[in-house]
Protein backbone atom coordinates (compact mmCIF):
# COMPACT_ATOMS: atom_id res chain seq x y z
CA UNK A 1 -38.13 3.04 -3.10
CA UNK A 2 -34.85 1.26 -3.32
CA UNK A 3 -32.70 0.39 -0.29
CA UNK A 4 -30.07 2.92 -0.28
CA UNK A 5 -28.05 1.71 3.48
CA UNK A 6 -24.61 0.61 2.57
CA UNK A 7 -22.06 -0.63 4.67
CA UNK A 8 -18.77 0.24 3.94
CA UNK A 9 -16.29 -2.02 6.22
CA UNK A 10 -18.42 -2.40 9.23
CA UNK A 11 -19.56 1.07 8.97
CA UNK A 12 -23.53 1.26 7.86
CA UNK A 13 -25.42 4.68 7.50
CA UNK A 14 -28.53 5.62 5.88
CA UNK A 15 -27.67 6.47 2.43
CA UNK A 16 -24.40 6.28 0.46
CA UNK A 17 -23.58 9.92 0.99
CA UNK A 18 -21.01 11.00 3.29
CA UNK A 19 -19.57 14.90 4.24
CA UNK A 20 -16.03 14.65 3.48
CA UNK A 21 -13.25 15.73 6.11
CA UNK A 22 -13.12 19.92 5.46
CA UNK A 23 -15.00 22.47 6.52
CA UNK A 24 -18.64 21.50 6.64
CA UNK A 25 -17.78 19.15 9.15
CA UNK A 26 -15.89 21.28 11.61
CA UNK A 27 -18.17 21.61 14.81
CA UNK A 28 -20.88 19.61 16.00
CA UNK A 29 -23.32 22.03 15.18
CA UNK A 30 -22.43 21.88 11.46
CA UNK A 31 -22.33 17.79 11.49
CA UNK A 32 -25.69 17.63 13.36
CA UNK A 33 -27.46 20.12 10.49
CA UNK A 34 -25.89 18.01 7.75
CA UNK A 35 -27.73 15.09 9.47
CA UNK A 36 -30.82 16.46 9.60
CA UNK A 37 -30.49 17.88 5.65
CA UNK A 38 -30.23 13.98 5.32
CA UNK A 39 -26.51 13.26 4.69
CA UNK A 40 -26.11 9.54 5.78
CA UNK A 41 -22.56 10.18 7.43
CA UNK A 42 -19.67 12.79 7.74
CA UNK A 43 -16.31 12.28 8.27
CA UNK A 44 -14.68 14.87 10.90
CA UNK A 45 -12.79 17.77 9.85
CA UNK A 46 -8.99 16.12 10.61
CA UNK A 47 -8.29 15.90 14.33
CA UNK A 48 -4.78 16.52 15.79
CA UNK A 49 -2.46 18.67 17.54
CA UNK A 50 -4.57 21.92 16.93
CA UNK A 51 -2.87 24.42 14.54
CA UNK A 52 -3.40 27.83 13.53
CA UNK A 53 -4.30 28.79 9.78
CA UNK A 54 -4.27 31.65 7.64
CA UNK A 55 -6.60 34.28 6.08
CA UNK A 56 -7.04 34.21 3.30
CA UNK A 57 -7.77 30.57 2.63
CA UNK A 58 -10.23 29.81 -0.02
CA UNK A 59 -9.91 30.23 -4.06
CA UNK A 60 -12.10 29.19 -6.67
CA UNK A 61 -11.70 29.00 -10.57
CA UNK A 62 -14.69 29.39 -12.93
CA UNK A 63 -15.27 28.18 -16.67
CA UNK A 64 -18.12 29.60 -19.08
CA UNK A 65 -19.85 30.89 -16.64
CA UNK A 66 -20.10 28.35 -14.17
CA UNK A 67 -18.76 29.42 -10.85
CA UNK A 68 -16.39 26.79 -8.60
CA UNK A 69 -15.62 24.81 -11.31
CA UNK A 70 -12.31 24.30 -9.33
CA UNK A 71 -11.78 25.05 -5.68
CA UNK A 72 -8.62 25.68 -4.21
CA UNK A 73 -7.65 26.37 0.14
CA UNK A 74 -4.68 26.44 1.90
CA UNK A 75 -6.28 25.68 5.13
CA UNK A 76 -4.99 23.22 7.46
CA UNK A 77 -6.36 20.56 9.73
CA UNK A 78 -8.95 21.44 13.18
CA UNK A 79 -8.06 24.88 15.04
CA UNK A 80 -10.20 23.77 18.21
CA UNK A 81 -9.10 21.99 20.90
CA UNK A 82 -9.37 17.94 20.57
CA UNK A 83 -11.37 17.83 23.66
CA UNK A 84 -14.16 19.84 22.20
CA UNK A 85 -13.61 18.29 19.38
CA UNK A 86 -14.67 15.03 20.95
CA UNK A 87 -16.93 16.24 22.87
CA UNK A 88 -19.25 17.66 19.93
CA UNK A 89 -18.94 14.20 18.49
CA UNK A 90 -19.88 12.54 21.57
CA UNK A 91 -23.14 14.71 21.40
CA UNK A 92 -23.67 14.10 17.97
CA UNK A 93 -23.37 10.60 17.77
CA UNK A 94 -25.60 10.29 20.95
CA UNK A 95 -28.33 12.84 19.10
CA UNK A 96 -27.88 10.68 15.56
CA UNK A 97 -27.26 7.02 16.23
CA UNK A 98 -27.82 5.70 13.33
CA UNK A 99 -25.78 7.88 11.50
CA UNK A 100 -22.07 7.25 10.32
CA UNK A 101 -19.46 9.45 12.38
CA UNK A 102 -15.78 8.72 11.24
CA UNK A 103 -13.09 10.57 12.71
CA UNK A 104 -10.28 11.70 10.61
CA UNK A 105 -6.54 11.52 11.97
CA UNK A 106 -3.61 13.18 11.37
CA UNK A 107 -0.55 12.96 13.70
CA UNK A 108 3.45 12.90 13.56
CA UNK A 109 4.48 9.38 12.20
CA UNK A 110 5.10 8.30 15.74
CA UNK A 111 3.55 4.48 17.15
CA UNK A 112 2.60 6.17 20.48
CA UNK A 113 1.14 9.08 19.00
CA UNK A 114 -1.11 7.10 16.85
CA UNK A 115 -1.66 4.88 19.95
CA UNK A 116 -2.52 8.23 22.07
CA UNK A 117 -5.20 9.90 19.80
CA UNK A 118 -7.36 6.53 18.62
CA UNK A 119 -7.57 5.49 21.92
CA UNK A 120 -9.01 8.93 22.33
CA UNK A 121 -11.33 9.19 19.38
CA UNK A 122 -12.75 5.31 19.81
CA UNK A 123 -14.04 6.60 23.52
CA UNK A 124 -16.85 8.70 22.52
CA UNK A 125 -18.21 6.13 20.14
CA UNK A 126 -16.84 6.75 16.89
CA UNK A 127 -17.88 4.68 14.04
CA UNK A 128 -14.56 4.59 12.51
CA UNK A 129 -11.34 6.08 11.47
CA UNK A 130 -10.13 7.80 8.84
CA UNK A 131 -6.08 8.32 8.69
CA UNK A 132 -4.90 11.43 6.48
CA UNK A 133 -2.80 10.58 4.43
CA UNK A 134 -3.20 13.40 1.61
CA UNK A 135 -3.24 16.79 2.65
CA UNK A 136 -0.71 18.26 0.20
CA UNK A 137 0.10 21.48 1.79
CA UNK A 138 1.35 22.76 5.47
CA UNK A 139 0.84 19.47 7.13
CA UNK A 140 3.22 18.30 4.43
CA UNK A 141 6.10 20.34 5.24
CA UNK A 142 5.67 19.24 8.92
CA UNK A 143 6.01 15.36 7.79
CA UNK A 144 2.44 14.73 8.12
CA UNK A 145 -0.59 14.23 5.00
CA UNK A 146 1.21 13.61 1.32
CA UNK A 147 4.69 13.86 3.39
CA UNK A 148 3.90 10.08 4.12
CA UNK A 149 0.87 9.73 1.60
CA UNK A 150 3.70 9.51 -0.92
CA UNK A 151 5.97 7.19 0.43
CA UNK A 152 4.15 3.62 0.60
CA UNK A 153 6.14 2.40 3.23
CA UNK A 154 5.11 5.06 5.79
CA UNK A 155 1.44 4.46 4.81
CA UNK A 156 2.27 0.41 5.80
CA UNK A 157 3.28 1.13 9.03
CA UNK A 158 0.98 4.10 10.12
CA UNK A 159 -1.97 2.01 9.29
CA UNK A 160 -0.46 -0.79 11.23
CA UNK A 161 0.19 1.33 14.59
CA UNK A 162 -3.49 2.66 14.22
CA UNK A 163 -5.08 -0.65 13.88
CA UNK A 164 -2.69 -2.21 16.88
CA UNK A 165 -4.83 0.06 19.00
CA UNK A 166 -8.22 0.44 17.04
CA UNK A 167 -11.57 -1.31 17.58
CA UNK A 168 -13.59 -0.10 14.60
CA UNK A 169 -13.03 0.22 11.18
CA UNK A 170 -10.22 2.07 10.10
CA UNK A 171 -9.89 3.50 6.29
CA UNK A 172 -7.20 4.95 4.98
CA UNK A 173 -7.10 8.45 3.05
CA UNK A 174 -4.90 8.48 -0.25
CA UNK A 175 -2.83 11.32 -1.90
CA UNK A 176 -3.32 11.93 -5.75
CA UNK A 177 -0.10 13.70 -5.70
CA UNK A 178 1.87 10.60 -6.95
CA UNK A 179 2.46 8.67 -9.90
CA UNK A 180 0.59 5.74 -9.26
CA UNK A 181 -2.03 5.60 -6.09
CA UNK A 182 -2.25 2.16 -6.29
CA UNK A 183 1.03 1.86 -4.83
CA UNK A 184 0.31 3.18 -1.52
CA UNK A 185 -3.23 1.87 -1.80
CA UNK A 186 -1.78 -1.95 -1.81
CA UNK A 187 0.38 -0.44 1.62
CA UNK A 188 -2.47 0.29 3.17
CA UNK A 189 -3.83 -3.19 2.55
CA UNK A 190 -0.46 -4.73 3.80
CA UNK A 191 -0.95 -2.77 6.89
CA UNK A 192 -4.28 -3.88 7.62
CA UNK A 193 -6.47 -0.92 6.57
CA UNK A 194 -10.44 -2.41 6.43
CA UNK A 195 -10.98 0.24 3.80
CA UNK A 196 -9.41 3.40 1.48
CA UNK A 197 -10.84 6.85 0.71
CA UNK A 198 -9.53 8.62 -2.27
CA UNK A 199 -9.21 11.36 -3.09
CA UNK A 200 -7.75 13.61 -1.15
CA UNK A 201 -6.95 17.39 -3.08
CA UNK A 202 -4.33 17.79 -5.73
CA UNK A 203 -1.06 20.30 -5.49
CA UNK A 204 -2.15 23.22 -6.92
CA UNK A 205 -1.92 27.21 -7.53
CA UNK A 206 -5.34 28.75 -8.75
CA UNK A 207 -3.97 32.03 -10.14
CA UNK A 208 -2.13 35.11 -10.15
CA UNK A 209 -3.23 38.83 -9.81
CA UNK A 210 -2.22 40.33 -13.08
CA UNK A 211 -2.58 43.96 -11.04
CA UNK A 212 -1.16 43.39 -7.85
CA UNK A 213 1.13 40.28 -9.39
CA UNK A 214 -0.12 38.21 -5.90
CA UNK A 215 -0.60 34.74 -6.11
CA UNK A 216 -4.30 33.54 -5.35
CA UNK A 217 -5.19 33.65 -2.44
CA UNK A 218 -2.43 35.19 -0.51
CA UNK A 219 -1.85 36.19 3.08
CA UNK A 220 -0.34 39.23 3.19
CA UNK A 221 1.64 39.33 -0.43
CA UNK A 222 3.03 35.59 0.11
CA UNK A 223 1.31 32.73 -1.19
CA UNK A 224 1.63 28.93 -1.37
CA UNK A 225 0.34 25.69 -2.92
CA UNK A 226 -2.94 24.43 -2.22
CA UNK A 227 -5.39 21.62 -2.47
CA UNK A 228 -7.55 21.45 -5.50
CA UNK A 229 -11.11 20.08 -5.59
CA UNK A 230 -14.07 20.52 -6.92
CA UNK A 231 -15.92 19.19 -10.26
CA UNK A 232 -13.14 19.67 -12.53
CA UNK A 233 -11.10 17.03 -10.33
CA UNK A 234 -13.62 14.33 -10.72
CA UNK A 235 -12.26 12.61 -14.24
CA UNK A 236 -9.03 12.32 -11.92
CA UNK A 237 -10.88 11.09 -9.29
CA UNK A 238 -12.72 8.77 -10.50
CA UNK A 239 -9.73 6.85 -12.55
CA UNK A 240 -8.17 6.34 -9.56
CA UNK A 241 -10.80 4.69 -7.56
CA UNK A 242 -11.04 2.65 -10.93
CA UNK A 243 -7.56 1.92 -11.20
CA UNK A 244 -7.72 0.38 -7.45
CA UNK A 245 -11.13 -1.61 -8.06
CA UNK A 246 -9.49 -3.99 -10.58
CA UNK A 247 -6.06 -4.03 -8.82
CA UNK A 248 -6.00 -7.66 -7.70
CA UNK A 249 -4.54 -6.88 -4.60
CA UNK A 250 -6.26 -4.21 -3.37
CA UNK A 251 -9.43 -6.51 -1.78
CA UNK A 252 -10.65 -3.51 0.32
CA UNK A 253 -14.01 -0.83 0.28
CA UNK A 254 -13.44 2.10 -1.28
CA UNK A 255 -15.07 5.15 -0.19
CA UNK A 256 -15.11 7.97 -3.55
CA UNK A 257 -14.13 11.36 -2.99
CA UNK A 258 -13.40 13.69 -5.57
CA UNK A 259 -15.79 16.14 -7.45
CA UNK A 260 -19.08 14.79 -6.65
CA UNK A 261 -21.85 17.58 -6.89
CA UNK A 262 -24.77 15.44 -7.48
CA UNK A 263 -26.28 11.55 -8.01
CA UNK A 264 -25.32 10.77 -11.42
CA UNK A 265 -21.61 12.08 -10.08
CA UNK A 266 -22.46 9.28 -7.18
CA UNK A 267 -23.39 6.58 -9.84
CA UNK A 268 -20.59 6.64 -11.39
CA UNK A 269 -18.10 6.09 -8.80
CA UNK A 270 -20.39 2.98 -7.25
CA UNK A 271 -20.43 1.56 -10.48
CA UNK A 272 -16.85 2.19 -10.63
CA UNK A 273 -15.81 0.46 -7.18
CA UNK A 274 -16.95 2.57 -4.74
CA UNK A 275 -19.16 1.32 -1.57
CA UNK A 276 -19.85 5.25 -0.73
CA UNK A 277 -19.14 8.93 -1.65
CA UNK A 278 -17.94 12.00 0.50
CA UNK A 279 -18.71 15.16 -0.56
CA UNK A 280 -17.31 18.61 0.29
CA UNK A 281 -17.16 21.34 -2.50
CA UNK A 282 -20.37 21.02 -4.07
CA UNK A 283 -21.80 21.44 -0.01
CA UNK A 284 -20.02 24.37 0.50
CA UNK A 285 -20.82 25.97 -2.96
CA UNK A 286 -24.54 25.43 -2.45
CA UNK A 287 -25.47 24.30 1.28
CA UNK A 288 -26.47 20.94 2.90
CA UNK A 289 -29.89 20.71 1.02
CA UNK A 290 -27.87 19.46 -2.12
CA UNK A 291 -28.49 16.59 -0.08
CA UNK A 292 -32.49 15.76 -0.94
CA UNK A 293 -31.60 15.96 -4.80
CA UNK A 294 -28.92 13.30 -4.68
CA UNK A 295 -31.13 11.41 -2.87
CA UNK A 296 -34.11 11.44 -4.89
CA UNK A 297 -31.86 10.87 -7.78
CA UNK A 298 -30.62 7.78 -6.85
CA UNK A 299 -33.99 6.41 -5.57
CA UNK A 300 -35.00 7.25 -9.13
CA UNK A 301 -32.11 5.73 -11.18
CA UNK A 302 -32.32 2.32 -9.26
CA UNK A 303 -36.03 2.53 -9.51
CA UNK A 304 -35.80 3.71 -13.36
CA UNK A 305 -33.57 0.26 -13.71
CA UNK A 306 -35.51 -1.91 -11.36
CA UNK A 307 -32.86 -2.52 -9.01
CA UNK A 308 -33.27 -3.33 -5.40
CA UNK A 309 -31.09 -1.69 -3.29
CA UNK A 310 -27.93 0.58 -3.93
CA UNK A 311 -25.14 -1.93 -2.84
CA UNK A 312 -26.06 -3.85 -6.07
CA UNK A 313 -24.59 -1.55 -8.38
CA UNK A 314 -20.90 -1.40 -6.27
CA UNK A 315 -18.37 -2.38 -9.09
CA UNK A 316 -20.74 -2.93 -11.90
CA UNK A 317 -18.43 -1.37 -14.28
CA UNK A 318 -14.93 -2.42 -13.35
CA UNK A 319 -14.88 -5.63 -15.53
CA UNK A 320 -15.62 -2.44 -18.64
CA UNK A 321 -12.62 -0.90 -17.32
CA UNK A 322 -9.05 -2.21 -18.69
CA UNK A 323 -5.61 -1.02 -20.65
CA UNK A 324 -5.53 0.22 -23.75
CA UNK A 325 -3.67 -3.06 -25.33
CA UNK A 326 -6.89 -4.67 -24.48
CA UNK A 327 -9.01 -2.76 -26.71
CA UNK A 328 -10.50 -3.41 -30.44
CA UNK A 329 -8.26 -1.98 -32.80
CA UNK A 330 -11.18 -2.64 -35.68
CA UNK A 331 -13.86 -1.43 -33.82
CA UNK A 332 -14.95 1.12 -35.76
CA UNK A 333 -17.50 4.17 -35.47
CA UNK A 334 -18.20 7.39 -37.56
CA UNK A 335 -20.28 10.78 -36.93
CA UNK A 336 -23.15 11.29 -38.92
CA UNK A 337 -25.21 14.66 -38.68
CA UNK A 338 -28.78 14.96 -38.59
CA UNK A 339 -29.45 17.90 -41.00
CA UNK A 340 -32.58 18.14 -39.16
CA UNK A 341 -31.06 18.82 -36.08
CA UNK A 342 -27.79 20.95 -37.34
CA UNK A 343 -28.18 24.83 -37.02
CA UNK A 344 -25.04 25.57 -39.49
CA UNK A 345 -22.57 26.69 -36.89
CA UNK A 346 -19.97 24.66 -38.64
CA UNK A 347 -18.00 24.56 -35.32
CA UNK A 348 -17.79 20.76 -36.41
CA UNK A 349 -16.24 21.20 -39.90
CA UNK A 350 -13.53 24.07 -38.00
CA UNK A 351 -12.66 21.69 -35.59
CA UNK A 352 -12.55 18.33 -38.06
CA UNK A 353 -10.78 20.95 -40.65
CA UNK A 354 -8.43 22.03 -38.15
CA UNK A 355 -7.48 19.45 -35.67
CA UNK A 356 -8.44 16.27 -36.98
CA UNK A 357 -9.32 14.11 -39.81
CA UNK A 358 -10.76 16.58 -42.43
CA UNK A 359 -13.66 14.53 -43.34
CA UNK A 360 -16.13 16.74 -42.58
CA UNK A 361 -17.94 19.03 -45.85
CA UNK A 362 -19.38 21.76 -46.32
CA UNK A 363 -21.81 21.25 -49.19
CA UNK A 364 -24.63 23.00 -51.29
CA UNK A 365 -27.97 21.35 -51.95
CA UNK A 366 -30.34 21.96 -55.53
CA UNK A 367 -32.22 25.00 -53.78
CA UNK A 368 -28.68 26.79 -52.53
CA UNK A 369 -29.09 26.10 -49.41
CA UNK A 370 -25.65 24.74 -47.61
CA UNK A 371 -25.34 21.91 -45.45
CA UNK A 372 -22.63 19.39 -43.79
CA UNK A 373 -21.89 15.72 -44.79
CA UNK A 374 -19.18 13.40 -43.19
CA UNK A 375 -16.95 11.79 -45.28
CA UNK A 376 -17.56 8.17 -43.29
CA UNK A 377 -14.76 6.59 -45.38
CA UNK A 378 -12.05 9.13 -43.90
CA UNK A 379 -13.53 9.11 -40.36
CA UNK A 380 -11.78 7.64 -37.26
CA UNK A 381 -14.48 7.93 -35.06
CA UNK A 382 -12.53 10.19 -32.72
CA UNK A 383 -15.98 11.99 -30.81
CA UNK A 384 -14.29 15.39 -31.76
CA UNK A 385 -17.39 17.08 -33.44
CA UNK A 386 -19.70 15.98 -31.37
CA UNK A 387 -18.20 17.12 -28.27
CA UNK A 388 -17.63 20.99 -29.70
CA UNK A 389 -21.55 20.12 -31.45
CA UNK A 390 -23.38 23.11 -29.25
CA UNK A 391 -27.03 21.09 -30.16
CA UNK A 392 -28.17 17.58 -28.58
CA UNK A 393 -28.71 15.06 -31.25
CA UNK A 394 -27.39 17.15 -34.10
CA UNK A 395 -24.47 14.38 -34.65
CA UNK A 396 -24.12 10.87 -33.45
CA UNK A 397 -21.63 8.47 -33.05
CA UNK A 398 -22.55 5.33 -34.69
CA UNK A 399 -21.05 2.08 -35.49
CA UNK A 400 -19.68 1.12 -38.84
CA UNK A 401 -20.28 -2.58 -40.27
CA UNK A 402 -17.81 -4.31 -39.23
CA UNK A 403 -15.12 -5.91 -41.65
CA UNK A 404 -12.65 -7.10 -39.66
CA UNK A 405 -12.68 -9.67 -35.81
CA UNK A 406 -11.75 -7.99 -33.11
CA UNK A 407 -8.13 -7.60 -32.67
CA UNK A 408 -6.09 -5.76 -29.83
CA UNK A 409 -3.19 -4.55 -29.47
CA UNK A 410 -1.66 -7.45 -27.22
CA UNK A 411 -2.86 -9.50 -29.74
CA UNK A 412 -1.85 -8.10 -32.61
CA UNK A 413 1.64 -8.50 -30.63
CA UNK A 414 1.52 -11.99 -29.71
CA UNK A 415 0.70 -12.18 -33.28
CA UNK A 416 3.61 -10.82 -35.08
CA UNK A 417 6.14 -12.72 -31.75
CA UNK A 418 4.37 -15.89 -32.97
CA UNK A 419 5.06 -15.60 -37.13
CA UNK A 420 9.04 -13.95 -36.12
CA UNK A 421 9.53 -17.26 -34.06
CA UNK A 422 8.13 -19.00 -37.38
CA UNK A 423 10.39 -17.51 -39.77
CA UNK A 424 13.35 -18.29 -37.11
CA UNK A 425 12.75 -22.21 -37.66
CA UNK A 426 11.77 -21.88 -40.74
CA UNK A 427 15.35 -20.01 -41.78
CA UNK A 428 16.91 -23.06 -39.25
């Protein structure tokens, strides 16, 4: 059995996987079954200056038959007092010491009010902090969560008022709803966060009643934008947490949120950066038992791969992970289907015919019997029929001899600056 404790910042727990600030971790009782299902830590639903929120809240979107694809809420941060707030976590943390408890923040953009509530939160033995910086919706239009998520400078100085004041750990939670995250991630750095979480949920509207022409959900015929999560965010997810890996100033743990619904979903965002995971949607879609598979998972993987302990795959993959001008432009790979394997659907040959490269034929053998052949000479390699391919191992990918050395794109540049600066002296 592999070692799976991390420690992310100072913070150590059990295993890398972590409830994420929503819902399931509302209450003490909820926090204290999640422990016992096995989670390794959980991250308190946001604590502040208690609000009210709406029914209804919750939306999902399903696709082919898979429900919660997408999730969508418009709820806000804790309804309950902070007192009982902190008192459950008190409780919990004295019940589960060895578990991770971080307490997620949210208050005006204020020094003493930052001051006020860590001061608070550190007395009943938090592990750490957690400063929202994301919520995109109500908290938003009150100058709190993206209101300052998206504006790098706020993030600076927030961080730096909470860590004036704080004695453990304090991570920072990003917003995706900007054009590049690694912008305020680098503020949070300057301001002396010990770690970031990303992400938090993206702007979003999940749908319209085509009856009653209401937006979904809606409270009482109005609607509004809400945070989207769930497995179709994780592509989004997970190139951001990439994108801050290999920033070389962002020197920081990173803590993955975004889309994760089981261990392979965990995998990949360790090997792409991240110390840990949080995990809300797929826990709420299927209950805090999701838990034992992720672990078992992983303990299988790193066994599978004869690898130690979990913190040994953390960033594994960044150096794999660059800009396009960096890649091959003469790699080169084509499709080649396994007539053993191919069922004639031909959904290859109407998407190749259609919306790519046309190289794809629909042929007729001796005996009449019809079959398809790629064209290798008039394939780019583009992955498009095997993706729509409805039958494993029916067409692979594979790579063409090679004719030509690598060459990319910021070569290829330098290149053609080097032999216009030749011609210049040449023509002097």
């Amino acid at each position: 059995m592999a070692d799976l404790r991390i420690n992310l910042a100072g913070i150590k727990s059990p295993n890398p996987f972590w409830l994420a600030s929503a819902p399931p971790t509302n209450s003490g009782y909820q926090v204290q079954r999640a422990f016992e299902a096995g989670w390794g830590g959980a991250v308190w639903k946001t604590l502040g200056d208690p609000i009210l929120n709406v029914t209804s809240r919750f939306a999902a979107i399903g696709f082919n038959g898979q429900r919660v694809a997408g999730f969508n809420n418009i709820e806000l941060i804790t309804d309950r007092p902070l007192d009982v707030n902190l008192k459950e976590i008190y409780e919990t943390k004295k019940k589960f010491p060895n578990h991770a408890i971080i307490a997620s923040l949210m208050v005006e953009p204020k020094q003493e009010k930052w001051h006020e509530i860590v001061k608070r939160v550190e007395d009943v033995g938090v592990d750490g902090l957690e400063l929202n910086f994301g919520c995109p919706h109500g908290m938003a239009e009150r100058g709190m969560g993206s209101a300052s998520g998206q504006v790098p400078a706020l993030v600076e100085r927030q961080t730096y008022w909470a860590k004036e004041v704080a004695k453990t750990p304090v991570i920072v939670k990003l917003t995706p709803n900007i054009t590049d995250i690694t912008a305020t991630a680098e503020a949070a750095c300057n301001g002396g966060a010990d770690a970031i979480s990303m992400i938090n949920t993206i702007n979003s509207l999940m749908g319209v009643d085509l009856d009653s022409w209401n937006t979904i959900p809606h409270v009482a015929g109005k609607g509004a934008h809400g945070g989207y999560c769930g497995p179709a965010v994780k592509p989004i997810a997970l190139n951001m947490v990439a994108e801050c890996a290999r920033h070389p100033h962002i020197n920081v743990p990173i803590s993955g949120i975004g889309g994760i619904s089981n261990w392979r979903d965990a995998v990949e965002f360790m090997l792409m950066g991240a110390t840990g995971v949080q995990v809300c949607t797929a826990a709420m879609h299927h209950g805090f038992r999701i838990v034992e598979d992720m672990i078992d998972g992983l303990n299988n993987y790193l066994d599978s791969k004869g690898i130690a302990a979990v913190s040994d795959i953390i960033g594994k993959s960044v150096p794999k992970y660059s800009d396009w001008g960096n890649l091959d432009l003469n790699h080169n790979i084509v499709a080649k289907i396994n007539p053993d394997v191919c069922i004639n659907c031909n959904k290859c040959h109407i998407a190749c015919e259609d919306t790519s490269h046309q190289c794809i034929d629909m042929l007729t053998d001796v005996n009449g019997k019809s079959y398809l052949k790629v064209r290798e000479e008039d394939c780019v390699g583009c992955n498009l029929c095997s993706i729509v391919c409805p039958v494993d191992g029916a067409i692979d990918m594979i790579e063409a001899p090679r004719e030509l050395a690598p060459m990319t794109w910021n070569d290829r540049q330098t290149a053609l600056s080097v032999a216009v600066e030749c011609k210049a002296d040449v023509a002097k």
